[in-house]
PDB file of N, CA and C in Angstrom:
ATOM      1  N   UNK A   1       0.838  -1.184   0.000  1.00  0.00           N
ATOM      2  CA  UNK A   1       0.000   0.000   0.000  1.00  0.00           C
ATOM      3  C   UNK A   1       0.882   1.246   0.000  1.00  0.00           C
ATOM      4  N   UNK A   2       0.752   2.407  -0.564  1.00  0.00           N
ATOM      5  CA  UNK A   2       0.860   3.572  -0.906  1.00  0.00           C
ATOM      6  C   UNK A   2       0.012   4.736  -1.475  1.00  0.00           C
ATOM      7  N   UNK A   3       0.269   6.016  -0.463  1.00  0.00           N
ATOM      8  CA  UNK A   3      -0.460   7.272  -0.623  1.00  0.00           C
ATOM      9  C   UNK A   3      -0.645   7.379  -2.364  1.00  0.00           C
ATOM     10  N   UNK A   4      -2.121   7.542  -2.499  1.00  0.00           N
ATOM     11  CA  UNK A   4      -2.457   8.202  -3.881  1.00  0.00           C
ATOM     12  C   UNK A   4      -1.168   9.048  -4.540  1.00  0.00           C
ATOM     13  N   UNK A   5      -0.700   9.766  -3.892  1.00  0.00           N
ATOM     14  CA  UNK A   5       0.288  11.098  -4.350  1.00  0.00           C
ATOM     15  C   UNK A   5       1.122  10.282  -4.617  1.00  0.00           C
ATOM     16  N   UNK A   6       1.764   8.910  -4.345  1.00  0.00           N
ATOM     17  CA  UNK A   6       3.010   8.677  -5.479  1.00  0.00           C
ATOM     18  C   UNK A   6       2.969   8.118  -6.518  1.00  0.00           C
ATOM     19  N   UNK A   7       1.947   7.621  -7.265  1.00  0.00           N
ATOM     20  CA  UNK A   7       1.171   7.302  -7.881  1.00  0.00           C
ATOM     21  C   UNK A   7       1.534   7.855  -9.141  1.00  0.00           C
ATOM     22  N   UNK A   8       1.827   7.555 -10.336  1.00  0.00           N
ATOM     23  CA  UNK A   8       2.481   8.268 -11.629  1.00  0.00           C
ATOM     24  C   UNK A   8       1.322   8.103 -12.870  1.00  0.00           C
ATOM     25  N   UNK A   9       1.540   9.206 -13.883  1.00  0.00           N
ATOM     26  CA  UNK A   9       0.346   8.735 -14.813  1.00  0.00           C
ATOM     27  C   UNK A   9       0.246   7.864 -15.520  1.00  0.00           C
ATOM     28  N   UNK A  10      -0.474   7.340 -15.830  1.00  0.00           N
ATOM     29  CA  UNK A  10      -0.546   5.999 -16.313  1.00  0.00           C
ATOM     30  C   UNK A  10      -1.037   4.536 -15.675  1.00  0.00           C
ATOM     31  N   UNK A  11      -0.886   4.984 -14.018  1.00  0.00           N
ATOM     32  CA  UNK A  11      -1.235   3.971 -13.612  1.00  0.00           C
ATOM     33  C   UNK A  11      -2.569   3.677 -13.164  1.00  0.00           C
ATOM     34  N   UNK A  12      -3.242   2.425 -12.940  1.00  0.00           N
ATOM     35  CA  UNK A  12      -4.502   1.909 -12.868  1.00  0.00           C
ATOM     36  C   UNK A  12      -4.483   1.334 -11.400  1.00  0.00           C
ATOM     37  N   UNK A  13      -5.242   1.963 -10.311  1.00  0.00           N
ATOM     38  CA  UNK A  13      -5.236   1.821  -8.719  1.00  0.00           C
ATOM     39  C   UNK A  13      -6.633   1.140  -8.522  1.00  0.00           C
ATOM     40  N   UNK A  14      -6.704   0.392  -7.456  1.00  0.00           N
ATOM     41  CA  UNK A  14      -7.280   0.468  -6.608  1.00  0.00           C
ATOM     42  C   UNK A  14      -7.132   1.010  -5.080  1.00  0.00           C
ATOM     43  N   UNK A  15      -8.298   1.805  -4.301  1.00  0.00           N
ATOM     44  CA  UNK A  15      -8.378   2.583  -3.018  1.00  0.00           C
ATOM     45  C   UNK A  15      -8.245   1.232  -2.168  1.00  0.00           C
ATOM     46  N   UNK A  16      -7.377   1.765  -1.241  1.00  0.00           N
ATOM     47  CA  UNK A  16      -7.142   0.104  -0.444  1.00  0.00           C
ATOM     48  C   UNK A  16      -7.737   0.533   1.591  1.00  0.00           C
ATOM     49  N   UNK A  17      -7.549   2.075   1.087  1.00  0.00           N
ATOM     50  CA  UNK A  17      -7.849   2.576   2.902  1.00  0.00           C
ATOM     51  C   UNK A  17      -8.253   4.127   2.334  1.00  0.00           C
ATOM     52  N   UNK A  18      -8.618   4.477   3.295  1.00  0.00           N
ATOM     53  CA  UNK A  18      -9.206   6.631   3.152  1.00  0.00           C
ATOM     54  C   UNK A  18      -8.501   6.699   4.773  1.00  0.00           C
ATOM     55  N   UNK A  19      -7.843   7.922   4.724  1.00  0.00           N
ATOM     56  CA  UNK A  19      -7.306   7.983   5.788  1.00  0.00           C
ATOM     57  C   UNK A  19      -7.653   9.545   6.236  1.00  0.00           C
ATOM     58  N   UNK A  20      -7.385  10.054   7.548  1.00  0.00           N
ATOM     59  CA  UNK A  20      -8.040  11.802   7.748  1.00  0.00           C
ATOM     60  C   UNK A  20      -9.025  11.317   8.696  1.00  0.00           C
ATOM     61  N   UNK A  21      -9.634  13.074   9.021  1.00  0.00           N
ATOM     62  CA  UNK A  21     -10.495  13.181   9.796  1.00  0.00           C
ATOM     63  C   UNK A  21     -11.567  12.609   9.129  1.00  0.00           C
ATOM     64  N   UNK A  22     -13.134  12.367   9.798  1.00  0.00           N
ATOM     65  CA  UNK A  22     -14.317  11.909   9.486  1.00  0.00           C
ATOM     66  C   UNK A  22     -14.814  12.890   8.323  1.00  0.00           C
ATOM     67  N   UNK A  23     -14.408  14.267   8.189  1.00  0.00           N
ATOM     68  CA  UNK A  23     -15.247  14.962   7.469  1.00  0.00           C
ATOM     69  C   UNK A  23     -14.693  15.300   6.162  1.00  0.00           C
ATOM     70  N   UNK A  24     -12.969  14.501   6.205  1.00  0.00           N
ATOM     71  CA  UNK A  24     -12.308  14.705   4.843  1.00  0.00           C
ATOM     72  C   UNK A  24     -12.014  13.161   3.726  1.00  0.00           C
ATOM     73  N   UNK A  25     -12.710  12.479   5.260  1.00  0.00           N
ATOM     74  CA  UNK A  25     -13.182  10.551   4.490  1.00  0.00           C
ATOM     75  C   UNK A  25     -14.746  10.989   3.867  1.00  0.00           C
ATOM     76  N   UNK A  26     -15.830  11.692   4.148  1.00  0.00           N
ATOM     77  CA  UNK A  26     -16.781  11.692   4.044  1.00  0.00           C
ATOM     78  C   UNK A  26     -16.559  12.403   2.885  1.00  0.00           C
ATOM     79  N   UNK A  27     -15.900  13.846   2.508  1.00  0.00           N
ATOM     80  CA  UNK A  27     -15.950  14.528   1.108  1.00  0.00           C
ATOM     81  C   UNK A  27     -15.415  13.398   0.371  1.00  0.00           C
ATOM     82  N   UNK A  28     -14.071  12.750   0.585  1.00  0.00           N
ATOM     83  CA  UNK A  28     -13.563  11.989  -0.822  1.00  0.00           C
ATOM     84  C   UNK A  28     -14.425  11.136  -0.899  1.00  0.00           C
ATOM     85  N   UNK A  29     -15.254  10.100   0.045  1.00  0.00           N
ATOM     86  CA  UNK A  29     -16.231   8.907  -0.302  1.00  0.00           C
ATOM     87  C   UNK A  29     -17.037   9.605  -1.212  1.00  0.00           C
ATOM     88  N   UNK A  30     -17.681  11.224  -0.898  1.00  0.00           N
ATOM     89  CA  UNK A  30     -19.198  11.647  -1.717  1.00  0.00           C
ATOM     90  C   UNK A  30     -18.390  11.916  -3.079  1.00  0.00           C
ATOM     91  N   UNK A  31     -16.829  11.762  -3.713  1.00  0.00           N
ATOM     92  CA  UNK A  31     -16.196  12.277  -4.750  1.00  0.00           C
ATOM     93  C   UNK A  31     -16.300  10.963  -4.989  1.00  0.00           C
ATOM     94  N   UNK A  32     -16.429   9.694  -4.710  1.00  0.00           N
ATOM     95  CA  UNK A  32     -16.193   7.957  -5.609  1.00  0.00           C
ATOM     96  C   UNK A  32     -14.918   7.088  -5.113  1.00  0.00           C
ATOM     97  N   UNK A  33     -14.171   8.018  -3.783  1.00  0.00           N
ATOM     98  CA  UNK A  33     -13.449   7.160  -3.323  1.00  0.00           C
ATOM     99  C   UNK A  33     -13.190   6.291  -2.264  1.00  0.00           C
ATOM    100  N   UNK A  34     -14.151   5.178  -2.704  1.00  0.00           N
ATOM    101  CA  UNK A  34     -14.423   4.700  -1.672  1.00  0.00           C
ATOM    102  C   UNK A  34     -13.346   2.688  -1.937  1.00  0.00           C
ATOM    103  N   UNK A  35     -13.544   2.199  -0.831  1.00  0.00           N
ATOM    104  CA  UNK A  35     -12.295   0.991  -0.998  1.00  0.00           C
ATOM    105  C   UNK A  35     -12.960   0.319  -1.923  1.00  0.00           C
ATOM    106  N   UNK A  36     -11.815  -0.147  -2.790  1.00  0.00           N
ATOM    107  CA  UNK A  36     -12.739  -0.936  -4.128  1.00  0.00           C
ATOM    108  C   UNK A  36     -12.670  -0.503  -5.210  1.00  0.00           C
ATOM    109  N   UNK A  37     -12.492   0.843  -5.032  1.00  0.00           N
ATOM    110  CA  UNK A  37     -12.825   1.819  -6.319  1.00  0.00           C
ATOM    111  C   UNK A  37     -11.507   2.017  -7.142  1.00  0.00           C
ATOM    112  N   UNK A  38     -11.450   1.535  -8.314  1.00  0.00           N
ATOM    113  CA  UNK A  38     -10.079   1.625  -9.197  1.00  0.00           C
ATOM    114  C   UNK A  38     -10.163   2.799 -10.058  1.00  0.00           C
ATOM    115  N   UNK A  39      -9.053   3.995 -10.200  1.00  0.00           N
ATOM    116  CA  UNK A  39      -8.387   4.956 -10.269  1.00  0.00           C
ATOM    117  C   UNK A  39      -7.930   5.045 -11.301  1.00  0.00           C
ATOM    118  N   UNK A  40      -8.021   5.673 -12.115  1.00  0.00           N
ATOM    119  CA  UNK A  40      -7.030   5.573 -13.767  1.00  0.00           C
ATOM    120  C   UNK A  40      -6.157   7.063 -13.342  1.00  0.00           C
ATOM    121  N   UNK A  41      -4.613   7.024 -13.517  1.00  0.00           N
ATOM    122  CA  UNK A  41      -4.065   8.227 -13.434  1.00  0.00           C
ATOM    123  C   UNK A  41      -4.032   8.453 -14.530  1.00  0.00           C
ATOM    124  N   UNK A  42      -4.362  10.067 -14.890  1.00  0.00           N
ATOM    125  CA  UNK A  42      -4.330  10.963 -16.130  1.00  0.00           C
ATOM    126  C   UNK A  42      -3.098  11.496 -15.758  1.00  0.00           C
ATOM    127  N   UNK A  43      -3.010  12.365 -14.799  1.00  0.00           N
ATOM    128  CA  UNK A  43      -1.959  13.556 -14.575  1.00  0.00           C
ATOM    129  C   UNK A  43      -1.361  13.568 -13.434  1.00  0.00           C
ATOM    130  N   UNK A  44      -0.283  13.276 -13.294  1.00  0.00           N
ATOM    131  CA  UNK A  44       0.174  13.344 -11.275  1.00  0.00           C
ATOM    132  C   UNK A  44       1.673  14.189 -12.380  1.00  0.00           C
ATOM    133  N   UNK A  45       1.078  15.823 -11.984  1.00  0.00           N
ATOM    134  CA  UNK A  45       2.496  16.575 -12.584  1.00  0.00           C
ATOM    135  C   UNK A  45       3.150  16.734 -11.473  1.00  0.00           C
ATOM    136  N   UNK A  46       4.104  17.873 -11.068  1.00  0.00           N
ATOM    137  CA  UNK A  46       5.533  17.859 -10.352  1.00  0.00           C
ATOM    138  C   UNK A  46       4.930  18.985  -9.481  1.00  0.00           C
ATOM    139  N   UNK A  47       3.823  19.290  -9.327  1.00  0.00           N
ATOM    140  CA  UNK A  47       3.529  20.728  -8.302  1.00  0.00           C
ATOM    141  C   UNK A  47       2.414  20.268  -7.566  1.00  0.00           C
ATOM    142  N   UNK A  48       2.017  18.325  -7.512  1.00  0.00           N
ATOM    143  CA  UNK A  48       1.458  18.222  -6.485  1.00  0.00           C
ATOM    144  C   UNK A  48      -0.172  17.471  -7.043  1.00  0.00           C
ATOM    145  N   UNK A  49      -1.061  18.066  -7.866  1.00  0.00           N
ATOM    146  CA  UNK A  49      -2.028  17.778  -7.984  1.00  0.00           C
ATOM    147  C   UNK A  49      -2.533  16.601  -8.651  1.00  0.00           C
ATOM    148  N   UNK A  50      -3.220  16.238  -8.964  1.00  0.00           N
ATOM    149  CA  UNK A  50      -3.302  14.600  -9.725  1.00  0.00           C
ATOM    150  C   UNK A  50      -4.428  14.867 -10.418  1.00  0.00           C
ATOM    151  N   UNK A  51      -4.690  14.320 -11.552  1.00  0.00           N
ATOM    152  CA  UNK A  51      -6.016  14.760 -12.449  1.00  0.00           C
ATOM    153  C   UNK A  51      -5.979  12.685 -12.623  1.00  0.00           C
ATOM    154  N   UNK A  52      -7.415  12.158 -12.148  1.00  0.00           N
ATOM    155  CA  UNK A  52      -7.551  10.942 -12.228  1.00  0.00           C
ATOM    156  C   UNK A  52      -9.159  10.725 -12.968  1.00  0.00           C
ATOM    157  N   UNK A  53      -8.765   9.649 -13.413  1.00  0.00           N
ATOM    158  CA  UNK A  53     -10.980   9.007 -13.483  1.00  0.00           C
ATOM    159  C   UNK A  53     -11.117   8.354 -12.656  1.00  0.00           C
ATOM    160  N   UNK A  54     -12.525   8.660 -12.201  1.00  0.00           N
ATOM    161  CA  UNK A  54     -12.350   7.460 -11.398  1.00  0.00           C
ATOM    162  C   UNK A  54     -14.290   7.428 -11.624  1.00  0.00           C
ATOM    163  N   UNK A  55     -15.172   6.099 -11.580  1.00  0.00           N
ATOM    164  CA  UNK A  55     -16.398   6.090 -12.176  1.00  0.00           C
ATOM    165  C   UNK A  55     -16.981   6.837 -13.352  1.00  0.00           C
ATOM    166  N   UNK A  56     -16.113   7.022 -14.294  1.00  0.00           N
ATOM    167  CA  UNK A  56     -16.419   7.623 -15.243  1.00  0.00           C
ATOM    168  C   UNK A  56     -16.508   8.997 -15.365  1.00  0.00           C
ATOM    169  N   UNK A  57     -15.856   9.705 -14.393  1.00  0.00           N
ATOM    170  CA  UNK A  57     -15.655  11.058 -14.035  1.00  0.00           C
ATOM    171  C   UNK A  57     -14.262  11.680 -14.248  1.00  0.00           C
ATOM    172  N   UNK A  58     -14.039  12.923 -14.579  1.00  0.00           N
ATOM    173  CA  UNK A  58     -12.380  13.147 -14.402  1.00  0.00           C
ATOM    174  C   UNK A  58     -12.181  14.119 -13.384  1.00  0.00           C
ATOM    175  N   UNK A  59     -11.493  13.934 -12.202  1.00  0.00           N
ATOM    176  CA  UNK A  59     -11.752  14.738 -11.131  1.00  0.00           C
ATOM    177  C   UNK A  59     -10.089  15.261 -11.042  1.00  0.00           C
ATOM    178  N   UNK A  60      -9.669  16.568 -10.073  1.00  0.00           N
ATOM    179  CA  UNK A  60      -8.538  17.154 -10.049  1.00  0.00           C
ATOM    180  C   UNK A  60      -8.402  17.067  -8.491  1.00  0.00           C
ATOM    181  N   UNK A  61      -7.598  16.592  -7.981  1.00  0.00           N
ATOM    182  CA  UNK A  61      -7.527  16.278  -6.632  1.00  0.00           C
ATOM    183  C   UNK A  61      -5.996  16.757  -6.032  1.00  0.00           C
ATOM    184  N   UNK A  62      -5.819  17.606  -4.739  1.00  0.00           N
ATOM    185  CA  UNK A  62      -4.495  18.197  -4.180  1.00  0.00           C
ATOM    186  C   UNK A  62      -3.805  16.953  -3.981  1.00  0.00           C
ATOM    187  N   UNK A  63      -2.610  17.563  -3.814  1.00  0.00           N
ATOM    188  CA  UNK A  63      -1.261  16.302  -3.258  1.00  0.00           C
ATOM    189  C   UNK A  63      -1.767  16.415  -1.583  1.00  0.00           C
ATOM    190  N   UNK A  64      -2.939  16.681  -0.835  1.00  0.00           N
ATOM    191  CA  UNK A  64      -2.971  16.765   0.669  1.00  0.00           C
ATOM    192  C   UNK A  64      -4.370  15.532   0.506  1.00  0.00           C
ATOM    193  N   UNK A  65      -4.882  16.169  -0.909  1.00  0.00           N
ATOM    194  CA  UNK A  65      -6.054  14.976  -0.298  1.00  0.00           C
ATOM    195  C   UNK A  65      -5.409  13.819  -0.768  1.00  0.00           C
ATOM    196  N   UNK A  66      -4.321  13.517  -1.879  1.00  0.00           N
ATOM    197  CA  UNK A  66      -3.848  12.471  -2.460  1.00  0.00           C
ATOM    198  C   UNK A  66      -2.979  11.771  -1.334  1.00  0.00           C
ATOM    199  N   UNK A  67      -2.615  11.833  -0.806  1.00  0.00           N
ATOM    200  CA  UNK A  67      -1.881  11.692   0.756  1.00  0.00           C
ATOM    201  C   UNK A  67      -2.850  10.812   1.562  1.00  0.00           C
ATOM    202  N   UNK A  68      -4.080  11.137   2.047  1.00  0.00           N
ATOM    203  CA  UNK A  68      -4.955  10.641   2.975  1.00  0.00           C
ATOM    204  C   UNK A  68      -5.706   9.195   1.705  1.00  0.00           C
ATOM    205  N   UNK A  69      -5.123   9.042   1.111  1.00  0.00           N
ATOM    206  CA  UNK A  69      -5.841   7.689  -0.149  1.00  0.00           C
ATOM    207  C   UNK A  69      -4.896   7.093  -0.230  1.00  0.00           C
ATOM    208  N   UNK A  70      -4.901   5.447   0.301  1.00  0.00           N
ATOM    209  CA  UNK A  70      -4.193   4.463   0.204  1.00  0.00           C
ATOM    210  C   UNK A  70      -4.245   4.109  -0.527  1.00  0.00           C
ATOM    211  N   UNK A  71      -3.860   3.583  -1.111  1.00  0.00           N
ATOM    212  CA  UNK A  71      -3.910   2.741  -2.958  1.00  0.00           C
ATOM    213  C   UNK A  71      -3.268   1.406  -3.260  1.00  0.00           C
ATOM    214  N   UNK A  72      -3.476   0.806  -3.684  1.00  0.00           N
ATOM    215  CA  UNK A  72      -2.871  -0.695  -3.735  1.00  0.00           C
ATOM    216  C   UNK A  72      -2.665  -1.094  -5.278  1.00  0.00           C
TER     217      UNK A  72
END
């Protein structure tokens, strides 16, 4: 297991844990990240942010929330 944020583009994840307070597990679960849920990386550039799909969505997510997402 490893934080979302090291995560490079190209790669295909599954969420293995959500880690944080209750109210920053509760925003990423209501965003689709919940355990189970496999991750397509689009963009993890060099200033932090990650541009991923994840349920058929393309979402832009910080290197702080990418941190609190375990990934396997």
């Amino acid at each position: 297991m490893m934080p979302l944020a090291f995560a490079r583009t190209g790669d295909k994840v599954l969420v293995a844990r959500i880690g944080g307070n209750e109210e920053g597990k509760k925003h990423l679960e209501d965003l689709g990240f919940v355990v189970g849920a496999q991750v397509d990386i689009i963009s993890a550039s060099g200033d932090g942010n990650i541009i991923v799909n994840l349920k058929e969505s393309r979402l832009a997510i910080t290197s702080q929330m990418a941190a609190k997402i375990m990934i396997s």
